[in-house]
Protein backbone atom coordinates (compact mmCIF):
# COMPACT_ATOMS: atom_id res chain seq x y z
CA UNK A 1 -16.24 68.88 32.73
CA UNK A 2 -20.17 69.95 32.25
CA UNK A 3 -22.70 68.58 33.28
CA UNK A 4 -23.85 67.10 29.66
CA UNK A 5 -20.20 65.26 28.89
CA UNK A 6 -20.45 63.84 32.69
CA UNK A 7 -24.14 62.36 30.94
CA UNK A 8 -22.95 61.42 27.69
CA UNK A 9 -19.27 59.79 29.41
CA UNK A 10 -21.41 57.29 31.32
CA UNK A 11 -23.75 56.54 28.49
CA UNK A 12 -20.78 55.18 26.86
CA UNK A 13 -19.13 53.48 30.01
CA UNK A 14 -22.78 51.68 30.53
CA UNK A 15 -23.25 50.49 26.69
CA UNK A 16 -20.05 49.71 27.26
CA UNK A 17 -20.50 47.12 29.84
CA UNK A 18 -23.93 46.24 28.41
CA UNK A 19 -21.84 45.03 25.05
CA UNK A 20 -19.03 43.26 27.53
CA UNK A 21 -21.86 41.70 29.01
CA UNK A 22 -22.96 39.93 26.13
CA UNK A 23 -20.04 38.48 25.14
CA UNK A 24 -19.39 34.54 25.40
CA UNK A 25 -17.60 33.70 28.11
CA UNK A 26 -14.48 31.27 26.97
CA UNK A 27 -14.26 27.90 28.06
CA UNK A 28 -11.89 25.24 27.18
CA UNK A 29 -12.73 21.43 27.06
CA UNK A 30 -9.86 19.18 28.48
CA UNK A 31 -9.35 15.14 27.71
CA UNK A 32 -11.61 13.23 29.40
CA UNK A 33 -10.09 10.48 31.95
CA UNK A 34 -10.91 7.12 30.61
CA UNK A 35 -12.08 4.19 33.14
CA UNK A 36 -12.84 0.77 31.05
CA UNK A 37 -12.73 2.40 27.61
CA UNK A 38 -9.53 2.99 24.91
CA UNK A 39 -7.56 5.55 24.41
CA UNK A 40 -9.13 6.30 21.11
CA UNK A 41 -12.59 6.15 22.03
CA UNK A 42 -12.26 8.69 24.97
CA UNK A 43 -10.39 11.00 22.32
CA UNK A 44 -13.19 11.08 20.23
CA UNK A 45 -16.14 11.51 22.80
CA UNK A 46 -14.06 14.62 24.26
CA UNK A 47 -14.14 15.37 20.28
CA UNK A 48 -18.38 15.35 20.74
CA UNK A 49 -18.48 17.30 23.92
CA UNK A 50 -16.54 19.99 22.28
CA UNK A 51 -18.78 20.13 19.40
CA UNK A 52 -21.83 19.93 21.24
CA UNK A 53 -20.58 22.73 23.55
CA UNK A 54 -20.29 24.55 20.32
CA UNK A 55 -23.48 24.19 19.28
CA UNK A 56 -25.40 25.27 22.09
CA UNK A 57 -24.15 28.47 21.77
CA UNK A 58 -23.54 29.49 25.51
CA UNK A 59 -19.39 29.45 25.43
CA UNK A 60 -16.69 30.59 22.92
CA UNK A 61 -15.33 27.40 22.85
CA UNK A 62 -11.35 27.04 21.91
CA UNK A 63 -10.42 24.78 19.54
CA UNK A 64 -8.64 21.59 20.02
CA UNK A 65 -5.66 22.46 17.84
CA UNK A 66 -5.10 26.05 19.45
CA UNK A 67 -5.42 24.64 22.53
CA UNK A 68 -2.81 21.84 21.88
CA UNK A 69 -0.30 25.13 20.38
CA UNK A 70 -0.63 26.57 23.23
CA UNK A 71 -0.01 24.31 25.57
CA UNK A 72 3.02 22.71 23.55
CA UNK A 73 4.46 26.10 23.30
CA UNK A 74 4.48 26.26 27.18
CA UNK A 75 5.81 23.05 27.39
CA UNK A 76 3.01 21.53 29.25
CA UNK A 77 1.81 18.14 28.66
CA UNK A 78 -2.13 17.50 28.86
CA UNK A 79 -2.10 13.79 29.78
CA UNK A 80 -2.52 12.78 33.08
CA UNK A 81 -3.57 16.43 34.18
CA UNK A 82 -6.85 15.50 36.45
CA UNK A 83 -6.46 17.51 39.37
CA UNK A 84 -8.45 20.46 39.79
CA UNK A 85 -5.12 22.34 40.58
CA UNK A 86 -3.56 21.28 37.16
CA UNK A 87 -7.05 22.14 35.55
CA UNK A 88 -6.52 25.49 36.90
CA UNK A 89 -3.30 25.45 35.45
CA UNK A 90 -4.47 24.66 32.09
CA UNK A 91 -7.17 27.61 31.76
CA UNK A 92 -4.54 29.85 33.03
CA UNK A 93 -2.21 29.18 30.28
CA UNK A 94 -4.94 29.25 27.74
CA UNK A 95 -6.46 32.16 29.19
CA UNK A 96 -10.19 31.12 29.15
CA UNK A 97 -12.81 31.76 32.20
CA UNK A 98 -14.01 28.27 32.21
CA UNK A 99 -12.56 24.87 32.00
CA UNK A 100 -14.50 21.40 31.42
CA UNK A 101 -13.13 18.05 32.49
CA UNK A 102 -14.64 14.85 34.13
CA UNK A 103 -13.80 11.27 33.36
CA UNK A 104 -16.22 8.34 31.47
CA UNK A 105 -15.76 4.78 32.59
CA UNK A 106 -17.87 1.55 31.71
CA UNK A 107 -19.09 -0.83 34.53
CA UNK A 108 -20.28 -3.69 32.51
CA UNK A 109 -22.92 -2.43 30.24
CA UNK A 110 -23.34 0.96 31.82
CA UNK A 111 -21.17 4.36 31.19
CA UNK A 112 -20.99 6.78 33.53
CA UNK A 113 -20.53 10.39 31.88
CA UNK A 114 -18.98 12.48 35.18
CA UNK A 115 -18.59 16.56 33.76
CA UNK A 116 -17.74 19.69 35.96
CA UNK A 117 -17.04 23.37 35.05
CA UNK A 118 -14.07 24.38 36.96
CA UNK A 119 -13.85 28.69 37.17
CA UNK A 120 -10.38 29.40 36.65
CA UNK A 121 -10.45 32.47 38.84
CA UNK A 122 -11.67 30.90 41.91
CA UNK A 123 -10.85 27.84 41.55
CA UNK A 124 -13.45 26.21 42.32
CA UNK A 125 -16.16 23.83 41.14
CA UNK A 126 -18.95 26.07 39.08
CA UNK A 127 -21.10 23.27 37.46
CA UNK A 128 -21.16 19.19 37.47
CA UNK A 129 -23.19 16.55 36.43
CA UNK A 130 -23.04 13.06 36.45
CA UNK A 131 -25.56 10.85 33.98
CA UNK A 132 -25.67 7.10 33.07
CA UNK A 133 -26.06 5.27 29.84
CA UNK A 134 -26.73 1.84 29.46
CA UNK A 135 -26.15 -0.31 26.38
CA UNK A 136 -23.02 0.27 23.89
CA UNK A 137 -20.11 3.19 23.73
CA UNK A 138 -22.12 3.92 20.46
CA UNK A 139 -25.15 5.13 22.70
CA UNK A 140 -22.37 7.28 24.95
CA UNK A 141 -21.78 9.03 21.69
CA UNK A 142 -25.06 9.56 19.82
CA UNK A 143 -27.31 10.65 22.89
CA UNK A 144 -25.88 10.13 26.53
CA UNK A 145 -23.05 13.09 25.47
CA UNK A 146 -25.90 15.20 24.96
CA UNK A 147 -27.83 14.64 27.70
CA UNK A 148 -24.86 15.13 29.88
CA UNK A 149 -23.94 18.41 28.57
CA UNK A 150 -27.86 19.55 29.35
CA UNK A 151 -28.12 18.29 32.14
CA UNK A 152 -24.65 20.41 33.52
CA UNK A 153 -25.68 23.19 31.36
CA UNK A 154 -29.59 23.30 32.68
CA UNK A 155 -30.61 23.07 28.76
CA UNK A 156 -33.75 21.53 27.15
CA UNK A 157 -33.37 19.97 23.74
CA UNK A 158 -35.57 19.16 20.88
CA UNK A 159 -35.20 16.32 17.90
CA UNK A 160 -31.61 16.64 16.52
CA UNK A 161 -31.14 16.16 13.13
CA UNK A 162 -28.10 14.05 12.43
CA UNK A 163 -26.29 13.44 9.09
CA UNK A 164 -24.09 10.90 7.84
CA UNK A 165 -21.55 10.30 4.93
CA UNK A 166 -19.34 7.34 3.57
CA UNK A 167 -15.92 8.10 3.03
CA UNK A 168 -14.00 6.01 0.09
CA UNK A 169 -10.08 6.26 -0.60
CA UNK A 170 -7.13 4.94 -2.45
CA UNK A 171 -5.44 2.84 -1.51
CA UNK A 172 -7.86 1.35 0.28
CA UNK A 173 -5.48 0.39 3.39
CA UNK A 174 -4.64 3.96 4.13
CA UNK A 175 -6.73 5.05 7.53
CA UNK A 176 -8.96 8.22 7.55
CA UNK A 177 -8.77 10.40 10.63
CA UNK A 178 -11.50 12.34 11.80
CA UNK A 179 -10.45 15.21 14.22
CA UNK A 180 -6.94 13.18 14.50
CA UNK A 181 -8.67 9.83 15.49
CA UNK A 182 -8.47 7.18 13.61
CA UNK A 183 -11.82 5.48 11.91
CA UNK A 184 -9.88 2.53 9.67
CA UNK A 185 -9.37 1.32 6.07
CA UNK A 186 -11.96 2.20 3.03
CA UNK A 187 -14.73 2.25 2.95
CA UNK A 188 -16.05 4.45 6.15
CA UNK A 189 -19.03 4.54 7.20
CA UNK A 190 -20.10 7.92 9.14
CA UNK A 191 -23.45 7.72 11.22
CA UNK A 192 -24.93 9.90 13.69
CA UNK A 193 -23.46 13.09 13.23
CA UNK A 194 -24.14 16.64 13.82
CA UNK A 195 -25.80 18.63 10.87
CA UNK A 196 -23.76 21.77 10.55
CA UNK A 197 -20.64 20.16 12.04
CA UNK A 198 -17.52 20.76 10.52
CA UNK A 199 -15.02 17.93 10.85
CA UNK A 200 -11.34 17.77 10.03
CA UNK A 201 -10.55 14.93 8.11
CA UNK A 202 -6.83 13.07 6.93
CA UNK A 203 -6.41 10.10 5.23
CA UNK A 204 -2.85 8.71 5.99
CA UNK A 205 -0.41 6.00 4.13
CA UNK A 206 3.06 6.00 4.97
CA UNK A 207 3.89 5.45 1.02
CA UNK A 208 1.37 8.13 0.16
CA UNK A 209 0.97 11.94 0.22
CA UNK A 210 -1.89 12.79 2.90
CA UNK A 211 -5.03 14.11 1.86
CA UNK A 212 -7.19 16.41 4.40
CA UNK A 213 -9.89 18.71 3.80
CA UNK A 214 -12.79 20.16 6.25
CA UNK A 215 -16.44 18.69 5.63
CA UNK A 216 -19.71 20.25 6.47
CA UNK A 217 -22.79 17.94 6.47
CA UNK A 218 -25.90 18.59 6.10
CA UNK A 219 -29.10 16.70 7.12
CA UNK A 220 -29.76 12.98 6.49
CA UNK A 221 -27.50 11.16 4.14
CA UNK A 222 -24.73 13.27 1.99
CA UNK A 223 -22.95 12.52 -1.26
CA UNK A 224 -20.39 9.75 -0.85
CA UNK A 225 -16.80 11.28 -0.98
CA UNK A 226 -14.09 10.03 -2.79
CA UNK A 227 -10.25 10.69 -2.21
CA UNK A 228 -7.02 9.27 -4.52
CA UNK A 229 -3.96 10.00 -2.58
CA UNK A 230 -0.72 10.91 -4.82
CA UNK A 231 2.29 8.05 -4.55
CA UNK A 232 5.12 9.52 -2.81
CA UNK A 233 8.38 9.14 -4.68
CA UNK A 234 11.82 8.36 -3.91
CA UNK A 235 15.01 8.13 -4.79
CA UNK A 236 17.42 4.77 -6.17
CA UNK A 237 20.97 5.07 -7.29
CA UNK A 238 22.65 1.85 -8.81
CA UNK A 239 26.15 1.32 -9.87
CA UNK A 240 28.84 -1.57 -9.34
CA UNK A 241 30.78 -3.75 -11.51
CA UNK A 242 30.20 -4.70 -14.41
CA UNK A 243 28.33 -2.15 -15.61
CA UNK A 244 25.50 -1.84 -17.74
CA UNK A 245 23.60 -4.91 -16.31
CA UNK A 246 19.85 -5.27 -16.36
CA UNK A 247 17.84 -3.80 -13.11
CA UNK A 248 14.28 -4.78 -12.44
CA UNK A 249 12.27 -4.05 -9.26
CA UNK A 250 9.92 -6.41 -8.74
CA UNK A 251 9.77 -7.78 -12.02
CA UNK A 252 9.40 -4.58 -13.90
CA UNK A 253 12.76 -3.80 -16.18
CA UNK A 254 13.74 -0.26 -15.10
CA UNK A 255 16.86 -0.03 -17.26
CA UNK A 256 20.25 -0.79 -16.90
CA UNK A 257 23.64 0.50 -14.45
CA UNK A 258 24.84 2.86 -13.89
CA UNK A 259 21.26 4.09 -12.49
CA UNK A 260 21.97 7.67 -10.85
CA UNK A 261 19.02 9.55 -8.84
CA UNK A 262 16.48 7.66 -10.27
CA UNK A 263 12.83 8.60 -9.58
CA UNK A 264 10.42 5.91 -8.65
CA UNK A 265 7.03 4.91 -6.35
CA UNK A 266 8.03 4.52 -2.28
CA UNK A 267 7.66 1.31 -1.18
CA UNK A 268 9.04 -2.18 -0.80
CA UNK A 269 10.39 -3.86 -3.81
CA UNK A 270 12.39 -7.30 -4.92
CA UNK A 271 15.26 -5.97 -6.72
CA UNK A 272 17.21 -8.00 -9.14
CA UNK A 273 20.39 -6.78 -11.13
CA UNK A 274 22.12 -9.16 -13.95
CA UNK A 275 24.07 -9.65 -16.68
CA UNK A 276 24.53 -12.67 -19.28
CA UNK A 277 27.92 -14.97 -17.62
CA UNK A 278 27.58 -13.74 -14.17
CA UNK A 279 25.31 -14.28 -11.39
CA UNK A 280 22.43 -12.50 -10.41
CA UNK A 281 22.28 -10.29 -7.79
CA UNK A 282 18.95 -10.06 -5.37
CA UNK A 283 17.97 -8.21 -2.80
CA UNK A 284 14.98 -6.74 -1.11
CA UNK A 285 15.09 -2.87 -0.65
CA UNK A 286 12.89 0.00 0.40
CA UNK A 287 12.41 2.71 -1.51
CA UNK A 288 11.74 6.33 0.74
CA UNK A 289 10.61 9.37 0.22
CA UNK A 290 13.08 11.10 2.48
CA UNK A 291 16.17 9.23 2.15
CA UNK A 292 17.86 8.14 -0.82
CA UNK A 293 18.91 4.53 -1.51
CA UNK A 294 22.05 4.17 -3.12
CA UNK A 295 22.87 0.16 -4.16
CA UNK A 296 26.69 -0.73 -4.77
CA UNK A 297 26.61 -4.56 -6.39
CA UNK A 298 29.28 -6.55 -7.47
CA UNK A 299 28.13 -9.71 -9.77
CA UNK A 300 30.16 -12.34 -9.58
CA UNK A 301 31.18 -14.41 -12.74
CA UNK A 302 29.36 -18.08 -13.77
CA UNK A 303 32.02 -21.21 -13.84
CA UNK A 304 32.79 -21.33 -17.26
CA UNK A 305 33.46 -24.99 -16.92
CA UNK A 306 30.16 -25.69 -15.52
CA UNK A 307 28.58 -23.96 -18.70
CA UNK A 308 30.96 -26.61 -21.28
CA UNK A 309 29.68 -29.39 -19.05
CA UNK A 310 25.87 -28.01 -19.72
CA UNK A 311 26.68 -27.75 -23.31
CA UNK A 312 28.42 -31.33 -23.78
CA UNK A 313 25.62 -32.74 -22.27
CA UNK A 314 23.01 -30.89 -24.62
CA UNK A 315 23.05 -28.10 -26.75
CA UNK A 316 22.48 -24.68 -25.84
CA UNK A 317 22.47 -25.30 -21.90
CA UNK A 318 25.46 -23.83 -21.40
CA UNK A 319 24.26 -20.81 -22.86
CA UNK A 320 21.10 -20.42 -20.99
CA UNK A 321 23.53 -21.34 -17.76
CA UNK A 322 24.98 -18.20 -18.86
CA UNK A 323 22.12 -16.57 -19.32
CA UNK A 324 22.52 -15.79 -23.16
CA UNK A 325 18.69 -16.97 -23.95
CA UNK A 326 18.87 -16.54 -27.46
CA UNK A 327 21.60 -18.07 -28.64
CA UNK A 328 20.87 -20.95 -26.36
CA UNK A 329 17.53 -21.18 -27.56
CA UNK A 330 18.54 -21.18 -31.03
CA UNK A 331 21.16 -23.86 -30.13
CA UNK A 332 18.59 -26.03 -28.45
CA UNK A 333 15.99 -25.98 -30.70
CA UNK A 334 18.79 -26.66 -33.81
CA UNK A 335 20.02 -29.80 -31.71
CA UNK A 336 16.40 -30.98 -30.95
CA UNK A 337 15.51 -30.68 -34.83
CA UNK A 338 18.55 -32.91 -35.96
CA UNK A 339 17.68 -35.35 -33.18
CA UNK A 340 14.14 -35.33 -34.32
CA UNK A 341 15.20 -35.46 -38.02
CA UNK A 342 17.94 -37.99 -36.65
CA UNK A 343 15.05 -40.21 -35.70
CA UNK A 344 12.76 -39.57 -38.55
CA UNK A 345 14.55 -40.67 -40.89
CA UNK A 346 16.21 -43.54 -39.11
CA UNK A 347 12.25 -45.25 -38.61
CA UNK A 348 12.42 -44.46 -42.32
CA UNK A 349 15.71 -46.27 -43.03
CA UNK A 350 14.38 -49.14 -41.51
CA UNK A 351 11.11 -49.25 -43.45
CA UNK A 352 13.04 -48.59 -46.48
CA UNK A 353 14.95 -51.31 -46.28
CA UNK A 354 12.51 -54.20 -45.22
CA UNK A 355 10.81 -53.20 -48.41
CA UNK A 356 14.44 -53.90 -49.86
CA UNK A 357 14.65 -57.10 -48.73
CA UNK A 358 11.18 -58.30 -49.63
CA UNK A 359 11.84 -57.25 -52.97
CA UNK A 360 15.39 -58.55 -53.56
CA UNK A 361 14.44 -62.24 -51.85
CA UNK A 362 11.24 -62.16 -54.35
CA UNK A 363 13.44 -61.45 -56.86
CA UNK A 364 15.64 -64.39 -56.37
CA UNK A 365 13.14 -67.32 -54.65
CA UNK A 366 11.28 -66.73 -58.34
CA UNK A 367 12.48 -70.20 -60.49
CA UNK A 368 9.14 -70.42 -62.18
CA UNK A 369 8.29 -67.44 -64.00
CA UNK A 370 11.35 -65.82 -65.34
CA UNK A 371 9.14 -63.51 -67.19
CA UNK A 372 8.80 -61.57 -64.06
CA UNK A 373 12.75 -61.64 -63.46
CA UNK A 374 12.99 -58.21 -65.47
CA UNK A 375 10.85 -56.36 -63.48
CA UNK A 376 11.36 -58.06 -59.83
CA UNK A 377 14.79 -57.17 -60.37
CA UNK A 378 14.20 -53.55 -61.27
CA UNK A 379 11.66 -53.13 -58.17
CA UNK A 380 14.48 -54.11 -55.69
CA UNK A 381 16.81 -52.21 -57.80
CA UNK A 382 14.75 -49.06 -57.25
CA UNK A 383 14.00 -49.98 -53.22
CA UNK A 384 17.35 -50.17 -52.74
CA UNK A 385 18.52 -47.03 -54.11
CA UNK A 386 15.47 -45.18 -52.52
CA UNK A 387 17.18 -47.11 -48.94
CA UNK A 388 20.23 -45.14 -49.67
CA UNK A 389 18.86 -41.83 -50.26
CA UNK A 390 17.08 -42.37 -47.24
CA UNK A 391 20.38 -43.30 -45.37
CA UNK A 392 21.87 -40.59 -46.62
CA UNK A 393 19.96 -38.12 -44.82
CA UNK A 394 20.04 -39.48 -41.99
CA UNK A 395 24.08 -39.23 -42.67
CA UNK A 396 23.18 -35.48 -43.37
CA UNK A 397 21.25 -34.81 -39.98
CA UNK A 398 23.37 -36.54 -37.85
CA UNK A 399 26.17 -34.26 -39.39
CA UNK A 400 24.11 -31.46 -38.84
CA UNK A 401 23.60 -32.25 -35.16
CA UNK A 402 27.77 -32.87 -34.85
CA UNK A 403 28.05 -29.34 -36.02
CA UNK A 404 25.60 -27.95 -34.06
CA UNK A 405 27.43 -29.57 -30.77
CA UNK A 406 30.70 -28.45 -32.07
CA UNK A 407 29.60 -25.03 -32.50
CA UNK A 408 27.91 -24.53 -29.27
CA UNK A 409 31.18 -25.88 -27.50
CA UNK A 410 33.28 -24.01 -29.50
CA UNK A 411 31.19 -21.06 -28.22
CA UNK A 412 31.61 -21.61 -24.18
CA UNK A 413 34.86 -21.93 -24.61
CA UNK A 414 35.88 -18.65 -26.66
């Protein structure tokens, strides 16, 4: 080899270290322990270290989700993993120089933010930093997290901008998610949060398709957002004896059996199958997206002799025992007109006739003026004849209401 590829070979070997040298070093942020706070709330602060180690730009941070693949595809669980020899562990499996781990707990109104940068090939302890906030978690999260990080990273900070969004959904009892942590029911309010940030975001109903998206915020306040999530749907078979009864769910008439791989809305539902002369059939189901509900019923039939003893007691209750409404209804309201009429024209009779009476005993009490005998007796005549037609009627509608009660027992019986 001459002497000018011997120059131009380590040209190349030192830009190539020069570029090597300027790449991020990895580092990988593990769950924080949790002394005197949730579950939840430690989830999300480890969620704001990890962004804020983003941002400053020193580290090629790994993500939270590559970092869970990874580790679930080496079977290794991340809880309870504290030691700096399981730490080690960790970064070996994921492969990064760098690990960062530490613990926050609460002693009455103060946090304590513990953080130390373990280096996975020694072993050992490369940075920590402990810092105190006092006042609420919500201080932990918007500043003391921060301060923290600078103070284990030796970093100096100027005003950061913040951003902050509200977050509205249907229905309004699903719960959003931010970076898989749960932030509650509709609406959300978002506060406090990195400009330039990119969150992952799910809204999650168990009768409801899941919506997610990733949001990017800018500074101050951004455009409310608005999600609809899409009813799941599943699956309701009906059939049993007799057939072609009436099915409702919850009060809404979906048709009649035999019902086979019907579509409709998951959820919980009153379901009520019937059938005029046989009694209904309840029962409260769940309708899934993911398993199909098959109902067998078998209605069983009204006492017929219950129904005639409805229906000799009044018209048309036997029927509506039976549950023909119609014909019941028609039956009723026929038997309630005759009685009505019944009684209409019975007051009448009774008018009727007094007038009658007062006109037949004028009639004969009159000795002195028998020029009035000619007409007295053609008044009464004319009352009493006008009694009859009246009486007559009432003959007529009492008929009417016989034949109304024969017909509606003729009809419970055949």
């Amino acid at each position: 080899m001459n002497r000018l590829q011997v120059r131009v070979t380590m040209m190349l070997c030192l830009l190539s270290l020069s570029l090597f040298s300027q790449e991020k070093q990895t580092i990988a942020v593990l769950d924080f322990e949790a002394f005197g706070i949730n579950e939840f709330e430690v989830q999300s602060l480890t969620n704001r270290t990890r962004t804020l180690l983003v941002r400053s730009g020193q580290y090629q941070v790994v993500e939270r989700g590559k970092m869970n693949e990874i580790l679930n595809e080496q079977g290794f669980q991340q809880s309870g993993c504290t030691t700096e020899e399981c730490i080690v562990e960790v970064g070996q499996l994921l492969g990064v120089k760098y690990m960062l781990g530490g613990s926050i707990g609460r002693v009455g109104e103060t946090f304590t933010i513990d953080m130390r940068m373990i280096d996975i090939q020694t072993g050992k302890i490369f940075k920590s930093a402990s810092y105190d906030v006092e006042g609420k978690i919500d201080d932990v999260l918007k500043t003391g997290l921060q301060d923290a990080l600078d103070k284990l990273l030796g970093t100096k900070r100027g005003k950061v901008e913040t951003a902050s969004v509200t977050i509205t959904f249907e229905p309004a009892d699903a719960v959003l998610f931010i970076e898989e942590v749960p932030k509650g029911g509709s609406p959300v309010i978002l506060k406090g949060l990195t400009v330039g940030q990119k969150l992952y975001i799910q809204i999650k109903h168990p009768d409801y398709e899941a919506a997610e998206d990733f949001i990017t915020l800018k500074a101050g306040v951004n455009p409310a957002m608005h999600f609809t999530l899409k009813r799941l749907q599943g699956q309701l078979s009906v059939s049993g004896k007799p057939g072609e009864a009436k099915i409702k769910l919850s009060g809404l008439d979906i048709g009649q059996s035999p019902l086979v791989d019907f579509q409709y809305p998951v959820g919980d539902y009153n379901l009520v199958i019937s059938k005029p002369e046989y009694q209904k059939y309840f029962r409260d189901i769940r309708i899934d997206n993911d398993n199909p509900l098959n109902i067998d019923y078998q209605l069983e039939p009204l006492s017929k002799s219950k129904a005639l003893v409805f229906s000799a007691i009044f018209p048309g209750a036997g029927q509506l025992y039976q549950r023909h409404s119609a014909r019941g209804l028609l039956l009723m309201a026929s038997a309630l007109g005759a009685g009505w009429m019944i009684m209409d024209t019975h007051s009448q009779f009774l008018d009727d006739k007094d007038d009658w009476m007062t006109k037949r005993d004028l009639y004969n009490n009159n000795i002195d003026q028998p020029e009035l005998w000619v007409s007295q007796k053609e008044a009464a005549t004319n009352a009493f004849n006008v009694m009859k037609d009246t009486q007559k009627k009432q003959y007529l509608y009492i008929g009417a209401l016989g034949l109304v009660w024969s017909i509606n027992v003729i009809d419970i019986i055949f």
